[in-house]
C-alpha atoms as a PDB file:
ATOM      1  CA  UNK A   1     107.418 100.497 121.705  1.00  0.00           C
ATOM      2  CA  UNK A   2     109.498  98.525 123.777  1.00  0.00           C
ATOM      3  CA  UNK A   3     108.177  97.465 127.046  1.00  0.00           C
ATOM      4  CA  UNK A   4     110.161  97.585 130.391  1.00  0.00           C
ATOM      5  CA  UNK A   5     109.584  94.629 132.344  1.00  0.00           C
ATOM      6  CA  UNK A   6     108.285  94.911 135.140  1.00  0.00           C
ATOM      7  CA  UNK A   7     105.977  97.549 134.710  1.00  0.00           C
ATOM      8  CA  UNK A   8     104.650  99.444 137.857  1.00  0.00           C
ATOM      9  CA  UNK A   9     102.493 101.970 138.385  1.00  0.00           C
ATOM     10  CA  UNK A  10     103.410 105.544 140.315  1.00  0.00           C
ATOM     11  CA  UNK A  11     100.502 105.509 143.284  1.00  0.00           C
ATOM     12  CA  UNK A  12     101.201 108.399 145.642  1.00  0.00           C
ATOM     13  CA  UNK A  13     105.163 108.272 145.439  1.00  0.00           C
ATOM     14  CA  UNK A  14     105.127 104.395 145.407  1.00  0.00           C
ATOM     15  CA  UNK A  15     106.261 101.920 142.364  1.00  0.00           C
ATOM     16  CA  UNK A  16     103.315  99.061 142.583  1.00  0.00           C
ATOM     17  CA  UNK A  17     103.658  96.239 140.196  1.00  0.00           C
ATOM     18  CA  UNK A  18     100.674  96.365 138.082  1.00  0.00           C
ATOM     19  CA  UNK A  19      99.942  92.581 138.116  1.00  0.00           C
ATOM     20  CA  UNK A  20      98.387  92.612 141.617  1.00  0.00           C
ATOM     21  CA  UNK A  21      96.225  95.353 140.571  1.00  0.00           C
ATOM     22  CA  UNK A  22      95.267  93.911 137.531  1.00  0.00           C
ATOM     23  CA  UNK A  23      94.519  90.418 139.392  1.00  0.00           C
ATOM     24  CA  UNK A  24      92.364  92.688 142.136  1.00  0.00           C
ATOM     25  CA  UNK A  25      90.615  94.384 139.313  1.00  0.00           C
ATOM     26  CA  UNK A  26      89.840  90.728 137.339  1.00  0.00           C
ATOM     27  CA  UNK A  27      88.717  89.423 140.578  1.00  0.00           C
ATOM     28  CA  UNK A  28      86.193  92.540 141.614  1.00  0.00           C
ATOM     29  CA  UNK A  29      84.700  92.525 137.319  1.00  0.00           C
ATOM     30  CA  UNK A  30      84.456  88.383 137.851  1.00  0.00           C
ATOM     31  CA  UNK A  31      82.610  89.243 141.042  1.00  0.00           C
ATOM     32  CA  UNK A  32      80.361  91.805 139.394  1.00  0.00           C
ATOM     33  CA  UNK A  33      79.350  89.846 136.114  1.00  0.00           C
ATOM     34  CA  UNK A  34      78.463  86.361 138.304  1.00  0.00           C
ATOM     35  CA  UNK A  35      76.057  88.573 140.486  1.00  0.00           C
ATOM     36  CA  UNK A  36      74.867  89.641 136.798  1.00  0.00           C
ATOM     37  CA  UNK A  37      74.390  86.829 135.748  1.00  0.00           C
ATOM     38  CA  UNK A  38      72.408  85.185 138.508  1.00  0.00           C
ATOM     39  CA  UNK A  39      70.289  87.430 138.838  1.00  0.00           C
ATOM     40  CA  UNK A  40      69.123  86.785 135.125  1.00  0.00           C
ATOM     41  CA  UNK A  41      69.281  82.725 135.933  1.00  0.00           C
ATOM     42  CA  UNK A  42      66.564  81.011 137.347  1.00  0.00           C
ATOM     43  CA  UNK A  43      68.380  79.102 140.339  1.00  0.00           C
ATOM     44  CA  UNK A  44      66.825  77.159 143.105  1.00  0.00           C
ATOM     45  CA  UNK A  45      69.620  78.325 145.523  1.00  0.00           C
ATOM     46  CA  UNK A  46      68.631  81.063 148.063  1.00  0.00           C
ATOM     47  CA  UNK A  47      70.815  83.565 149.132  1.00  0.00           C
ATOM     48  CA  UNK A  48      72.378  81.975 152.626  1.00  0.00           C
ATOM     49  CA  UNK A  49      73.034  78.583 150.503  1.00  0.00           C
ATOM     50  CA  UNK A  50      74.849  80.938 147.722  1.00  0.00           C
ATOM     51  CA  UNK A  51      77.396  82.581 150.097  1.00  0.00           C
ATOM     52  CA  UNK A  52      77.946  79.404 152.510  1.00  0.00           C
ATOM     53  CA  UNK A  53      78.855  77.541 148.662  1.00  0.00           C
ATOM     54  CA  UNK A  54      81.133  81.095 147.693  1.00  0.00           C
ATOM     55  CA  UNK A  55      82.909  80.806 151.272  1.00  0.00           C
ATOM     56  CA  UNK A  56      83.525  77.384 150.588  1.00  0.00           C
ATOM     57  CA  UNK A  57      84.977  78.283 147.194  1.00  0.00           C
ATOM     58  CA  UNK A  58      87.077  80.800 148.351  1.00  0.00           C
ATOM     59  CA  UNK A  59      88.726  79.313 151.607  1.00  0.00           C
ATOM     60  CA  UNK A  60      89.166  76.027 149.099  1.00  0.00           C
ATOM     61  CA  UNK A  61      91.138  78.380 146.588  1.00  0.00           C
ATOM     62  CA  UNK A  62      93.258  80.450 148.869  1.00  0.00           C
ATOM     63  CA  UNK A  63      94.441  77.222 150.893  1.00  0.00           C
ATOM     64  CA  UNK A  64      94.876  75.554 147.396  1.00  0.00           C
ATOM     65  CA  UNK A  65      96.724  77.688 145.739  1.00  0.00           C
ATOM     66  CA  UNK A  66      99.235  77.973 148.624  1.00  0.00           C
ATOM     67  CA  UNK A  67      99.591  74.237 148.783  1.00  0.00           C
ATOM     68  CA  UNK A  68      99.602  73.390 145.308  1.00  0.00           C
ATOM     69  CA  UNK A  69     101.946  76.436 144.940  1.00  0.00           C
ATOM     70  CA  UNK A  70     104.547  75.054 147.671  1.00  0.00           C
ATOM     71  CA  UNK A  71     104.574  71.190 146.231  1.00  0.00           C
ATOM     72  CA  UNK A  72     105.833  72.879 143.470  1.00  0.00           C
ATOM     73  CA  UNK A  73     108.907  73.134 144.741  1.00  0.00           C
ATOM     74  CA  UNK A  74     109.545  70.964 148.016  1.00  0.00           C
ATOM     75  CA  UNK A  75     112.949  71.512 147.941  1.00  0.00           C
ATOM     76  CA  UNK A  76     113.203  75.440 148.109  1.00  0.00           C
ATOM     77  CA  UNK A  77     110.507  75.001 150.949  1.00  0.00           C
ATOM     78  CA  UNK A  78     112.507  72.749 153.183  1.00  0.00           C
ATOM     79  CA  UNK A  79     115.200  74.932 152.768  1.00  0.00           C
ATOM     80  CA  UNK A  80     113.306  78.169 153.273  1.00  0.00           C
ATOM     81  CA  UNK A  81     114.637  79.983 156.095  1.00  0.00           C
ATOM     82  CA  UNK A  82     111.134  80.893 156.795  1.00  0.00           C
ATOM     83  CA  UNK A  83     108.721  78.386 156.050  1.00  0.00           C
ATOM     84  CA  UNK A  84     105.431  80.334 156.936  1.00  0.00           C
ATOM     85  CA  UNK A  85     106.180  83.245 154.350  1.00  0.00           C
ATOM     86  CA  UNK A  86     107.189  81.015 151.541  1.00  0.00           C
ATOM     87  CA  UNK A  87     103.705  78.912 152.125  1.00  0.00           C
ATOM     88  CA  UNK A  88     102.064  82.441 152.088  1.00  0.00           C
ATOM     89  CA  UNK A  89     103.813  83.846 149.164  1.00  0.00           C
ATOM     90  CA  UNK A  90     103.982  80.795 146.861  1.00  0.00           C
ATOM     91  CA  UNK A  91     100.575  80.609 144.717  1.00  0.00           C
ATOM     92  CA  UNK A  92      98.967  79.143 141.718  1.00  0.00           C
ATOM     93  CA  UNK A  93      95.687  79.085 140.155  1.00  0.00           C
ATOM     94  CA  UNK A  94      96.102  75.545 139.310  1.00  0.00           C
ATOM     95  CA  UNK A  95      95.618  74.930 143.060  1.00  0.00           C
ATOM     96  CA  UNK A  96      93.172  77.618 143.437  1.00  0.00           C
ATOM     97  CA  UNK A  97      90.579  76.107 140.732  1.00  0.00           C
ATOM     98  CA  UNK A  98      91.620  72.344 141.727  1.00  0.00           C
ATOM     99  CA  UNK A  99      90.593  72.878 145.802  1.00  0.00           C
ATOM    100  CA  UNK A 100      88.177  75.855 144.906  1.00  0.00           C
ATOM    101  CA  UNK A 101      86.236  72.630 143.367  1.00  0.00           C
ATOM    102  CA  UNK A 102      86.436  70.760 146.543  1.00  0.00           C
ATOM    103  CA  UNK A 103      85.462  73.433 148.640  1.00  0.00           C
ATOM    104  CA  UNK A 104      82.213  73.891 146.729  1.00  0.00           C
ATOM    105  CA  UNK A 105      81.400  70.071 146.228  1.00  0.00           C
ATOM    106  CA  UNK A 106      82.216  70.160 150.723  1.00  0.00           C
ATOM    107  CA  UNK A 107      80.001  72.830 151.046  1.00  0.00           C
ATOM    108  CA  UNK A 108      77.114  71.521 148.709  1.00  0.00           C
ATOM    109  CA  UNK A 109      77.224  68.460 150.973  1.00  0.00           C
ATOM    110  CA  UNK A 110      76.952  70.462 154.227  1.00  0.00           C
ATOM    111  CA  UNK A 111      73.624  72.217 153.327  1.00  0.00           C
ATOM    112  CA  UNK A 112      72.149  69.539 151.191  1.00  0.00           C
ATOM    113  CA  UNK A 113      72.319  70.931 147.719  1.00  0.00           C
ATOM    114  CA  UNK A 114      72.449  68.622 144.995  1.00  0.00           C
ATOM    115  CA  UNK A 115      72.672  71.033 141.805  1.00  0.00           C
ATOM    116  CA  UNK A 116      75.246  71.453 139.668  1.00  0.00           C
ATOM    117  CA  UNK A 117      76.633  75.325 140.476  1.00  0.00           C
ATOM    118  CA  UNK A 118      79.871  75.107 137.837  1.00  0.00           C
ATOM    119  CA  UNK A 119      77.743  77.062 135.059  1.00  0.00           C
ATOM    120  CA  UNK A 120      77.563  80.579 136.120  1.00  0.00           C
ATOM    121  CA  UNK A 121      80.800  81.036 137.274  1.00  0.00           C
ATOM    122  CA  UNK A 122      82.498  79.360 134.057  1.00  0.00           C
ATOM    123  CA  UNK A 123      82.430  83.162 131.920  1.00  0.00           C
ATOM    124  CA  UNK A 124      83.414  84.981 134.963  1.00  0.00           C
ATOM    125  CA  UNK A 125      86.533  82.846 135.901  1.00  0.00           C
ATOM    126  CA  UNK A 126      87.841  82.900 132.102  1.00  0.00           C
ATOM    127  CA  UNK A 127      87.540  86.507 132.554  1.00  0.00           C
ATOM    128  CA  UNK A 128      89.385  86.840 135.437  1.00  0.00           C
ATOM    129  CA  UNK A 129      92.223  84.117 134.423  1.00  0.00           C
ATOM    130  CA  UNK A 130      92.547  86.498 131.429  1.00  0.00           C
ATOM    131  CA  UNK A 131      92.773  90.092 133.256  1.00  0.00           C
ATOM    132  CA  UNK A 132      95.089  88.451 136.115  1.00  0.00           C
ATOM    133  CA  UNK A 133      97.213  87.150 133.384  1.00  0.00           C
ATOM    134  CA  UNK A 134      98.120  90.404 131.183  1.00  0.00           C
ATOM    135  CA  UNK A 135      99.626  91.532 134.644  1.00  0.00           C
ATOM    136  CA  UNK A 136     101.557  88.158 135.058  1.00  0.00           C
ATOM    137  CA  UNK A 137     102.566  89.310 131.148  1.00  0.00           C
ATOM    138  CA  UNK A 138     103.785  92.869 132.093  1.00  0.00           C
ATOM    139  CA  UNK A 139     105.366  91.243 135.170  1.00  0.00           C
ATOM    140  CA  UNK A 140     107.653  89.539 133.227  1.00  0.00           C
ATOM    141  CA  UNK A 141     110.846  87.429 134.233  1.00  0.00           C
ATOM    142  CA  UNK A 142     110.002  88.652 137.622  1.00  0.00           C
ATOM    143  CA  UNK A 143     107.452  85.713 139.157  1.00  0.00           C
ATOM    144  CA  UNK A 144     107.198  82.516 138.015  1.00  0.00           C
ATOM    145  CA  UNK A 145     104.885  83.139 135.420  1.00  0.00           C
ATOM    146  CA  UNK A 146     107.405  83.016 132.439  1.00  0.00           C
ATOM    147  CA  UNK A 147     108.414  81.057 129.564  1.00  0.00           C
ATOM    148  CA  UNK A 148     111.570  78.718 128.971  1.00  0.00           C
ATOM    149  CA  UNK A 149     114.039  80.436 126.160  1.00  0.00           C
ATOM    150  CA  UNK A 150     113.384  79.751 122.472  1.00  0.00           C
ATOM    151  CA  UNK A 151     114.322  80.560 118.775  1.00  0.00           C
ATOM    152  CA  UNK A 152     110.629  80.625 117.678  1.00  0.00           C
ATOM    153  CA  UNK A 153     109.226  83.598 115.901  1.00  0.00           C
ATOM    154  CA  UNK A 154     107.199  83.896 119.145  1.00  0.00           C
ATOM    155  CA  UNK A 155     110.174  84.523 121.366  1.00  0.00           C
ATOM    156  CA  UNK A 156     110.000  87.815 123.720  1.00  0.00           C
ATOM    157  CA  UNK A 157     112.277  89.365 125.681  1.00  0.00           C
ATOM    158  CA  UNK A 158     110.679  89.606 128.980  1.00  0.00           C
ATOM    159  CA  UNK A 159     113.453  91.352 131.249  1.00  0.00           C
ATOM    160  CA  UNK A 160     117.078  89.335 130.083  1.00  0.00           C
ATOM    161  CA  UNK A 161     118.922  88.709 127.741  1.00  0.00           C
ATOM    162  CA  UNK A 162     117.379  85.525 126.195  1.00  0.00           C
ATOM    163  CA  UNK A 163     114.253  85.079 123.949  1.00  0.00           C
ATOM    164  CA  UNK A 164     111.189  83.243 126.148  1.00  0.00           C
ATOM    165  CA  UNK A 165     107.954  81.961 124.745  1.00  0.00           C
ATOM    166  CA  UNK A 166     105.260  84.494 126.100  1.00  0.00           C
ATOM    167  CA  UNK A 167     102.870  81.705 127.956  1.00  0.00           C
ATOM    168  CA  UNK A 168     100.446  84.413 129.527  1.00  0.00           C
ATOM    169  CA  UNK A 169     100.056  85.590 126.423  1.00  0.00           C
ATOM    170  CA  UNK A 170      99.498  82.207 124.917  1.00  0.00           C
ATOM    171  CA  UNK A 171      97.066  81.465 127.679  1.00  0.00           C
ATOM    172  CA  UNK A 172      95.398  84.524 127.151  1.00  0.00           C
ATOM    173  CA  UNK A 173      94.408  83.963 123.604  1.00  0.00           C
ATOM    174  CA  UNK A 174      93.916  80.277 124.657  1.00  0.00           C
ATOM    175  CA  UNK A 175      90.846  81.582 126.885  1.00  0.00           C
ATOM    176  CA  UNK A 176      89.737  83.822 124.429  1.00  0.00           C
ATOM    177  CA  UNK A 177      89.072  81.098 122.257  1.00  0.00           C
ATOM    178  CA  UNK A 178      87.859  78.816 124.519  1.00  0.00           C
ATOM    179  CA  UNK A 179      85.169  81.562 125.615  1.00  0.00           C
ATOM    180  CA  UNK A 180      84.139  81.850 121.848  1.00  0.00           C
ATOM    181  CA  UNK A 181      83.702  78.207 121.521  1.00  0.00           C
ATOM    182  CA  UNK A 182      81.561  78.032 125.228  1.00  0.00           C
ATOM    183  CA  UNK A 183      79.428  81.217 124.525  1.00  0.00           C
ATOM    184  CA  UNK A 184      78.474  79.507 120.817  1.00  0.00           C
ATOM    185  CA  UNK A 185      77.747  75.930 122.952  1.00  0.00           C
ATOM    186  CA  UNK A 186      75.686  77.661 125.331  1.00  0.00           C
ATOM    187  CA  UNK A 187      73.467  79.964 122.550  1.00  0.00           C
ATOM    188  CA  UNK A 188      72.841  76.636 120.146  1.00  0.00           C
ATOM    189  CA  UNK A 189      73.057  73.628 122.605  1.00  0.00           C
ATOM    190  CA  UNK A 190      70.972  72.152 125.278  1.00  0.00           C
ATOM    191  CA  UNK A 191      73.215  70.468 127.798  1.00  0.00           C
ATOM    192  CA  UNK A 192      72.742  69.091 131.740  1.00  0.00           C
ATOM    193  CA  UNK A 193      73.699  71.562 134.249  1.00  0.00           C
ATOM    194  CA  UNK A 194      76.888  72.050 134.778  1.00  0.00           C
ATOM    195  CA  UNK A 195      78.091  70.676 131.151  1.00  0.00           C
ATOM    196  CA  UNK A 196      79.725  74.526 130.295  1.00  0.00           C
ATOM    197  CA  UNK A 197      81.810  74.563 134.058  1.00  0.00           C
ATOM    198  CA  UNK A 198      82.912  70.570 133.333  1.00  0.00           C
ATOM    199  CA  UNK A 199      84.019  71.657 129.404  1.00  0.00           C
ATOM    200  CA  UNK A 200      85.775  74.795 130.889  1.00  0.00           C
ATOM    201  CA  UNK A 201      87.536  72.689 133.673  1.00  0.00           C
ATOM    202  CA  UNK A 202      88.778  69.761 130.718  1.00  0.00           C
ATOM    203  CA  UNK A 203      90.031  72.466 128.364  1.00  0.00           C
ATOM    204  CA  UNK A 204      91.376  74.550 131.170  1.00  0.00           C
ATOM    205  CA  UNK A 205      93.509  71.976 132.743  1.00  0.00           C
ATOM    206  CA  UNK A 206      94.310  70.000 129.186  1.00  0.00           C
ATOM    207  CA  UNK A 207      95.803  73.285 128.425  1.00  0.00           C
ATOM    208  CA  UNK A 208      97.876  73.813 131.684  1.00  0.00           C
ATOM    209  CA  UNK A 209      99.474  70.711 131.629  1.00  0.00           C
ATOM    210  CA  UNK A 210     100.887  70.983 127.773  1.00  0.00           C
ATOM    211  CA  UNK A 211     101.902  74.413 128.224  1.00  0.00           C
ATOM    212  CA  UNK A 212     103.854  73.296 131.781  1.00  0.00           C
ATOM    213  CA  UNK A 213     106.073  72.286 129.348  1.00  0.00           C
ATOM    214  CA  UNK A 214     107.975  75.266 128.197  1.00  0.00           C
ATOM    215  CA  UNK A 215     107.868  76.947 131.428  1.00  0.00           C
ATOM    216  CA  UNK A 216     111.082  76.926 134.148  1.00  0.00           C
ATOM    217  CA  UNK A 217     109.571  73.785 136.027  1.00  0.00           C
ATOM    218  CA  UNK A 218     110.219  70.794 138.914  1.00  0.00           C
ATOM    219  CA  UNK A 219     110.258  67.701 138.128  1.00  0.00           C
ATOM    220  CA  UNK A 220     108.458  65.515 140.958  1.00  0.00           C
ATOM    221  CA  UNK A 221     107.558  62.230 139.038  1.00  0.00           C
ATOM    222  CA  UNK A 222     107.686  60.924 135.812  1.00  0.00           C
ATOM    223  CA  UNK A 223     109.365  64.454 134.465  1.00  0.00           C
ATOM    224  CA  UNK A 224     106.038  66.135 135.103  1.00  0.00           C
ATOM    225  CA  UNK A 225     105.784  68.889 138.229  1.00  0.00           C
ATOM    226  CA  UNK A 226     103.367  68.860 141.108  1.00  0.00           C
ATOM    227  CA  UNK A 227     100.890  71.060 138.893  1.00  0.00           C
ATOM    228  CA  UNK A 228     100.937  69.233 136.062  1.00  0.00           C
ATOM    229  CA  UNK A 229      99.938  66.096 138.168  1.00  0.00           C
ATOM    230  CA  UNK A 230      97.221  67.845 139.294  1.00  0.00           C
ATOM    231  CA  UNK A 231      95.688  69.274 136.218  1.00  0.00           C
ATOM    232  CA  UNK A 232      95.984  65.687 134.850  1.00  0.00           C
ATOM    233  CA  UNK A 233      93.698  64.435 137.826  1.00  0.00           C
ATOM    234  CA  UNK A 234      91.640  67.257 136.839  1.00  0.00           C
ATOM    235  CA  UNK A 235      91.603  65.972 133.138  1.00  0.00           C
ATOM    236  CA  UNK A 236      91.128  62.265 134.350  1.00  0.00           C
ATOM    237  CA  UNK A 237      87.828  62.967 136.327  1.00  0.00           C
ATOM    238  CA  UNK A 238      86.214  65.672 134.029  1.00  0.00           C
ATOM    239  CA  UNK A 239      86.514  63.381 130.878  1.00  0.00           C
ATOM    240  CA  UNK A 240      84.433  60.654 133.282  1.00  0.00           C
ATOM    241  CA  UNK A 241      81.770  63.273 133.799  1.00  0.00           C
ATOM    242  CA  UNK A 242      81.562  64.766 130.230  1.00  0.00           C
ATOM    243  CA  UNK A 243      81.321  61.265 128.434  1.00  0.00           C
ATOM    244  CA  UNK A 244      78.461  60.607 131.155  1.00  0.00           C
ATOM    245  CA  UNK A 245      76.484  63.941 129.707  1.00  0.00           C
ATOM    246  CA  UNK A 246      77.406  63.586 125.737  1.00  0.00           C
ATOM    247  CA  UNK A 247      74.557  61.407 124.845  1.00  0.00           C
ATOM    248  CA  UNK A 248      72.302  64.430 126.635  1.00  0.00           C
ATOM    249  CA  UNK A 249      73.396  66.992 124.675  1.00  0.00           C
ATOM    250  CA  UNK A 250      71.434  68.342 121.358  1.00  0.00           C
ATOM    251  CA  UNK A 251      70.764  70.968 119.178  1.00  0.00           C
ATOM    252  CA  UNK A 252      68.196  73.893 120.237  1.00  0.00           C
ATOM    253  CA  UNK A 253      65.126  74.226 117.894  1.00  0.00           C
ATOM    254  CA  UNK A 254      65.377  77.184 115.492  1.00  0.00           C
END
């Protein structure tokens, strides 16, 4: 069956893309299974510090993404005949996760709390990334969420006339994998707190900036775009804190 690109959804006489909805619906299960799962974790955080550290997390993300999302291309900004809408309109998760981080480390700070929070919200993120990234699939060519052209046997037509490489679909299997791999770590390992979030923030990011490279991109410096640059500041400072924890990591009993 061949898909037509982009696909919407009939709501009440109205054509809505379905990648919104898709990203609302990842965001509200995401929601749902962290709540899950801290109520089955033992956590020395009360309720008040919880939601001052998810405010922080979320007002870090949606000012990040917006940011990181505009230095992506300076040019078209400058140029924008209106400024304000293309800061509002221009997003990326890169920036979401990348200031998320700093909103919650800010936050921490303010009310004192030392702990390591990354954990619990590691599954629920990869789950989200994944659900909000089928839609970005059945968006095709139509946001910036596509592939450059190519003769592999992985080529798609995504709304033209040219072949692309399918990166949400790439990513998506990507993250299934990589939830395999952290869900095994986490039933046979002991690790510090915070070890699963750091690993999920390395691969992550590793990922993003390799697969940057056969997607329609900017070039800022050194041939690399602004999100690229940041996922490899990412990389840089979460390969200082995992080599820190390896020696504390070992086996569980059977």
């Amino acid at each position: 069956m061949e898909i037509q690109f982009p696909v919407t959804v009939d709501l009440f006489g109205h054509h809505l893309l379905i990648h919104p909805i898709l990203e609302s619906i990842g965001i509200f299960i995401a929601m749902r299974y962290y709540a899950f799962l801290r109520k089955k974790h033992k956590s020395t955080l009360t309720t008040f510090q919880s939601l001052n550290i998810i405010i922080g997390a979320l007002v870090g993300a949606l000012l990040g993404s917006k940011i990181i999302g505009t230095l992506e291309n300076p040019q078209a900004f400058f140029e924008s005949k209106n400024q304000l809408l293309f800061f509002w309109t221009s997003n990326t998760i890169i920036g979401g996760l990348f200031f998320g981080l700093i909103g919650v480390e800010l936050t921490k700070k303010i009310i004192g709390y030392k702990e390591s929070t990354g954990d619990l919200i590691a599954f629920p993120l990869i789950i989200a990334i994944i659900i909000g990234r089928i839609g970005c699939f059945l968006t095709g060519i139509y946001e910036q969420t596509y592939g450059l052209p190519t003769s592999s046997v992985f080529g798609m037509h995504l709304g033209d006339q040219y072949l692309r490489h399918p990166v949400a679909l790439y990513e998506i299997f990507f993250l299934l994998i990589l939830l395999i791999i952290l869900k095994i770590i986490k039933k046979k390992y002991n690790y510090p707190s915070g070890f699963i979030f750091q690993l999920f923030m390395f691969c992550y990011f590793s990922f993003r900036f390799l697969l940057d490279f056969i997607k329609p991109k900017v070039n800022v410096f050194f041939c690399l775009s602004t999100i690229q640059i940041t996922c490899l500041i990412i990389v840089i400072y979460y390969i200082y804190k995992l080599l820190n924890n390896c020696s504390l990591i070992y086996k569980k009993d059977k």
